[in-house]
Protein backbone atom coordinates (compact mmCIF):
# COMPACT_ATOMS: atom_id res chain seq x y z
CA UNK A 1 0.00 0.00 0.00
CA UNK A 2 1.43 3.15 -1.09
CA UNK A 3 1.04 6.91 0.91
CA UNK A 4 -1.92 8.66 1.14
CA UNK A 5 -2.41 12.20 -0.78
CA UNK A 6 -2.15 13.87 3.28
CA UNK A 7 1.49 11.91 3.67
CA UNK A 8 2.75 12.97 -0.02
CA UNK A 9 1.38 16.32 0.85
CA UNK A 10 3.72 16.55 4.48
CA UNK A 11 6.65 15.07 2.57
CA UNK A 12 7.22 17.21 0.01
CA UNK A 13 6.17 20.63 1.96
CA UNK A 14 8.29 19.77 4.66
CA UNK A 15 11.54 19.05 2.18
CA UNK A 16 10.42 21.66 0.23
CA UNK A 17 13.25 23.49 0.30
CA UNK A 18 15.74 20.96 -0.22
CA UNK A 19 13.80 20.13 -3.56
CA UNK A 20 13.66 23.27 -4.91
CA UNK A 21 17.62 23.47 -4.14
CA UNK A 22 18.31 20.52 -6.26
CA UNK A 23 16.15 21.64 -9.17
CA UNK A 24 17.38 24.99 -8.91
CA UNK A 25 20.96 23.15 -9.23
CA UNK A 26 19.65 22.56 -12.60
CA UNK A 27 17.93 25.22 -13.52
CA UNK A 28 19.66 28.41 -12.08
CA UNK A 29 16.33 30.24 -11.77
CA UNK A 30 14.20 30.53 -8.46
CA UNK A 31 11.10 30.80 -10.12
CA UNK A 32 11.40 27.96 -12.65
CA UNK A 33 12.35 25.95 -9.68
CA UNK A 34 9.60 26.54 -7.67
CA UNK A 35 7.09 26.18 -10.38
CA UNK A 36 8.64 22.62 -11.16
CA UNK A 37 8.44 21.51 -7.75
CA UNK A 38 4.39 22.07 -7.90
CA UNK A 39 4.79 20.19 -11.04
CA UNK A 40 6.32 17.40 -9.01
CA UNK A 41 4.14 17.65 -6.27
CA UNK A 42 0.92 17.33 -8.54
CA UNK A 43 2.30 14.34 -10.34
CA UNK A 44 3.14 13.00 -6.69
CA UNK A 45 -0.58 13.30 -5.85
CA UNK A 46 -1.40 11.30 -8.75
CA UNK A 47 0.77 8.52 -8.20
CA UNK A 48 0.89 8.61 -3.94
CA UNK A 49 -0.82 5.07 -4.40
CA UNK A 50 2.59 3.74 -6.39
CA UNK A 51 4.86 5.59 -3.55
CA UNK A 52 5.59 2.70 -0.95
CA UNK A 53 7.39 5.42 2.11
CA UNK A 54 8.15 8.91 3.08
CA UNK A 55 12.27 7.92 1.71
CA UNK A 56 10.62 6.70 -1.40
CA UNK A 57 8.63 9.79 -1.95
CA UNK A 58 12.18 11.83 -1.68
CA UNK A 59 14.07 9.47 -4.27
CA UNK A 60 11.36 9.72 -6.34
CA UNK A 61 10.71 13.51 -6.54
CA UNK A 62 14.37 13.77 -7.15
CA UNK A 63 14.14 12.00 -10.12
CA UNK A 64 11.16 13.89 -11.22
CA UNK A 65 12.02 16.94 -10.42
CA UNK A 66 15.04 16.19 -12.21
CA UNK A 67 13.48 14.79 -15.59
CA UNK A 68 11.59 17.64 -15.67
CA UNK A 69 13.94 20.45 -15.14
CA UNK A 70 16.31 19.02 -17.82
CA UNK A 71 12.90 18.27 -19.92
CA UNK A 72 12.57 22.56 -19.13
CA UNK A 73 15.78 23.57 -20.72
CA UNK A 74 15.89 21.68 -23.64
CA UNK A 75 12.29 22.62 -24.62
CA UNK A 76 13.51 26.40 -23.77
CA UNK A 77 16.63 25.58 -25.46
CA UNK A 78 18.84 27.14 -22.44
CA UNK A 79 22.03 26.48 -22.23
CA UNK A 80 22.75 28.00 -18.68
CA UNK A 81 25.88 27.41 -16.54
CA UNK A 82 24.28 24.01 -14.92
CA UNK A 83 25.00 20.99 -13.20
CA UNK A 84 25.61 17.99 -15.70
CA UNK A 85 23.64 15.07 -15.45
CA UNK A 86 26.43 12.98 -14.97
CA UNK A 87 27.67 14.82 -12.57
CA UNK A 88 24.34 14.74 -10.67
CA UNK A 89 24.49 11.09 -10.77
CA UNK A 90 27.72 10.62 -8.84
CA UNK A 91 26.10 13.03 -6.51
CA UNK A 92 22.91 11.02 -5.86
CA UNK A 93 24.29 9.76 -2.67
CA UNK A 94 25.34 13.16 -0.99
CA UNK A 95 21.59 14.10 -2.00
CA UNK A 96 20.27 11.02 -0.42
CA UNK A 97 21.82 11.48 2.72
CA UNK A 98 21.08 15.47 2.77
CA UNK A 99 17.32 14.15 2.25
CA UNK A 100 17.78 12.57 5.52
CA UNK A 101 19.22 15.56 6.89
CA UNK A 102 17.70 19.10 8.33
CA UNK A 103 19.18 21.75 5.69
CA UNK A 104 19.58 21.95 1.99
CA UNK A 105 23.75 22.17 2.40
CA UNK A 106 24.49 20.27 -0.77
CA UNK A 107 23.87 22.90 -3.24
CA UNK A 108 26.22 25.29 -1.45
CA UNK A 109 28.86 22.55 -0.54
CA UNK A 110 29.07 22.27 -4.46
CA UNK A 111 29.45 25.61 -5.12
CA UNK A 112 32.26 25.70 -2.26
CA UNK A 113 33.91 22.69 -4.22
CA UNK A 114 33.53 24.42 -7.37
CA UNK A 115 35.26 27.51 -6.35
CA UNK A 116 38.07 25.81 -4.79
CA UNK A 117 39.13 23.89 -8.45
CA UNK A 118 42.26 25.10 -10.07
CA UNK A 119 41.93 27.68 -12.71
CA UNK A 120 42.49 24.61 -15.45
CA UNK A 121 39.73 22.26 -13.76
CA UNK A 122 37.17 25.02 -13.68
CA UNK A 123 38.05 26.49 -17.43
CA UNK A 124 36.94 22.44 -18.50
CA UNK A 125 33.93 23.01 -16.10
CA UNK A 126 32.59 25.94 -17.90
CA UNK A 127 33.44 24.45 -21.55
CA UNK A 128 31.67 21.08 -20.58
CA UNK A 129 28.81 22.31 -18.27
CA UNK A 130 28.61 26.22 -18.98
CA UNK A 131 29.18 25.96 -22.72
CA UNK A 132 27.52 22.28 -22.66
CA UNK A 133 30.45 21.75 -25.15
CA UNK A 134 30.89 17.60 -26.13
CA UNK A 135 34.61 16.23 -25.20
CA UNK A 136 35.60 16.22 -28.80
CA UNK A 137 34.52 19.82 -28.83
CA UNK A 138 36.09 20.50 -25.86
CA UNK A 139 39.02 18.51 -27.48
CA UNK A 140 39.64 20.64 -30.91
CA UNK A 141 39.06 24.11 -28.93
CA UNK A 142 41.69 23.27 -26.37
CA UNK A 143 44.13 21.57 -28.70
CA UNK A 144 44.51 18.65 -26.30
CA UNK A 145 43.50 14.72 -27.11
CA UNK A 146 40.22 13.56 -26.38
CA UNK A 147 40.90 10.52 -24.19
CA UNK A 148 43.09 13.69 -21.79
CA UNK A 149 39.79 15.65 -22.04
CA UNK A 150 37.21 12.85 -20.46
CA UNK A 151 40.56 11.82 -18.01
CA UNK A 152 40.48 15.40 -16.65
CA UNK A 153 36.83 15.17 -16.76
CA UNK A 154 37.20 12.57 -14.86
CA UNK A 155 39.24 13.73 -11.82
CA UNK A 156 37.02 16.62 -11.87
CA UNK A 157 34.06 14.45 -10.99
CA UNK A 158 35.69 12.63 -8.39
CA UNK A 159 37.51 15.72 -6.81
CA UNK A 160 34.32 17.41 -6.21
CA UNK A 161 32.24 13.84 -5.32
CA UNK A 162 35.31 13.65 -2.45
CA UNK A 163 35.19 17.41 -1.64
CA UNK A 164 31.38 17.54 -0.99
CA UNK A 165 31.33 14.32 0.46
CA UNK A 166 34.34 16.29 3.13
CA UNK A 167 31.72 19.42 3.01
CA UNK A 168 28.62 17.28 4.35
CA UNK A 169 30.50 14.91 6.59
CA UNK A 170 31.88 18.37 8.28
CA UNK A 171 28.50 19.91 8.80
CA UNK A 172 27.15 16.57 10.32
């Protein structure tokens, strides 16, 4: 048996914050966020039958709100400065465990991370997630091999999975 529309209702008002963090992670706009999240939550009345627990709800309006914000910008055809979906992937667990926690830190431990890469790491940031460039295309604009471009790429990801990881553990 799933939640009732009441529990779906609590859940998502009282993480509301926290959700509209994450999509606003994607989106860079307040307002955009905030209307997706009431997107979210209408869908989650619809399907609170199919949602087995209050965790479940959270994991699942993630991934909603998520679909749907990247869903936003390429009907919009934005390109803004935003968080790769890749890159949102390895940070599905720091998300899961700020679910479980009582502020929305994640966002700004990011942005912490972000601002502490070298000059180098965060010229490939902007070029791959800022420019939404492709690795070749990052590749023949930088003059450097492709295989050195998703290697850097690489480190990147698991620099700032480690340093937000650091940033969360601190704060606990």
């Amino acid at each position: 048996m799933g939640l009732s529309q009441e529990e779906v209702i609590h859940g998502l008002f009282s993480d509301r914050a926290k959700l509209i963090a994450y999509i606003r992670a994607i989106v860079l706009s307040q307002h955009t966020a905030e209307d997706i999240h009431q997107e979210v939550v209408l869908e989650a009345l619809r399907k609170a039958g199919d949602i087995a627990d209050p965790d479940h709800l959270l994991a699942w309006a993630r991934q909603v709100a998520k679909m749907r914000a990247f869903n936003h910008l390429k009907r919009q055809k934005l390109h803004p400065r935003t968080i790769d979906p890749e890159l949102l992937e390895l940070l599905e667990p720091a998300w899961e465990a700020e679910s479980k926690s009582s502020s929305p830190a994640v966002v700004e431990a990011l942005a912490r991370c972000v601002e502490s890469l070298t000059p180098r790491s965060r010229k490939l940031v902007d070029l791959r997630f800022g420019d939404r460039l492709s690795g070749s295309q990052m590749s023949a604009k930088l003059g450097i091999k492709l295989p050195s471009v998703y290697m850097a790429l690489s480190r990147i990801y698991r620099m700032l999975d480690d340093c937000v990881r650091r940033k969360m553990a601190e704060t606990a």
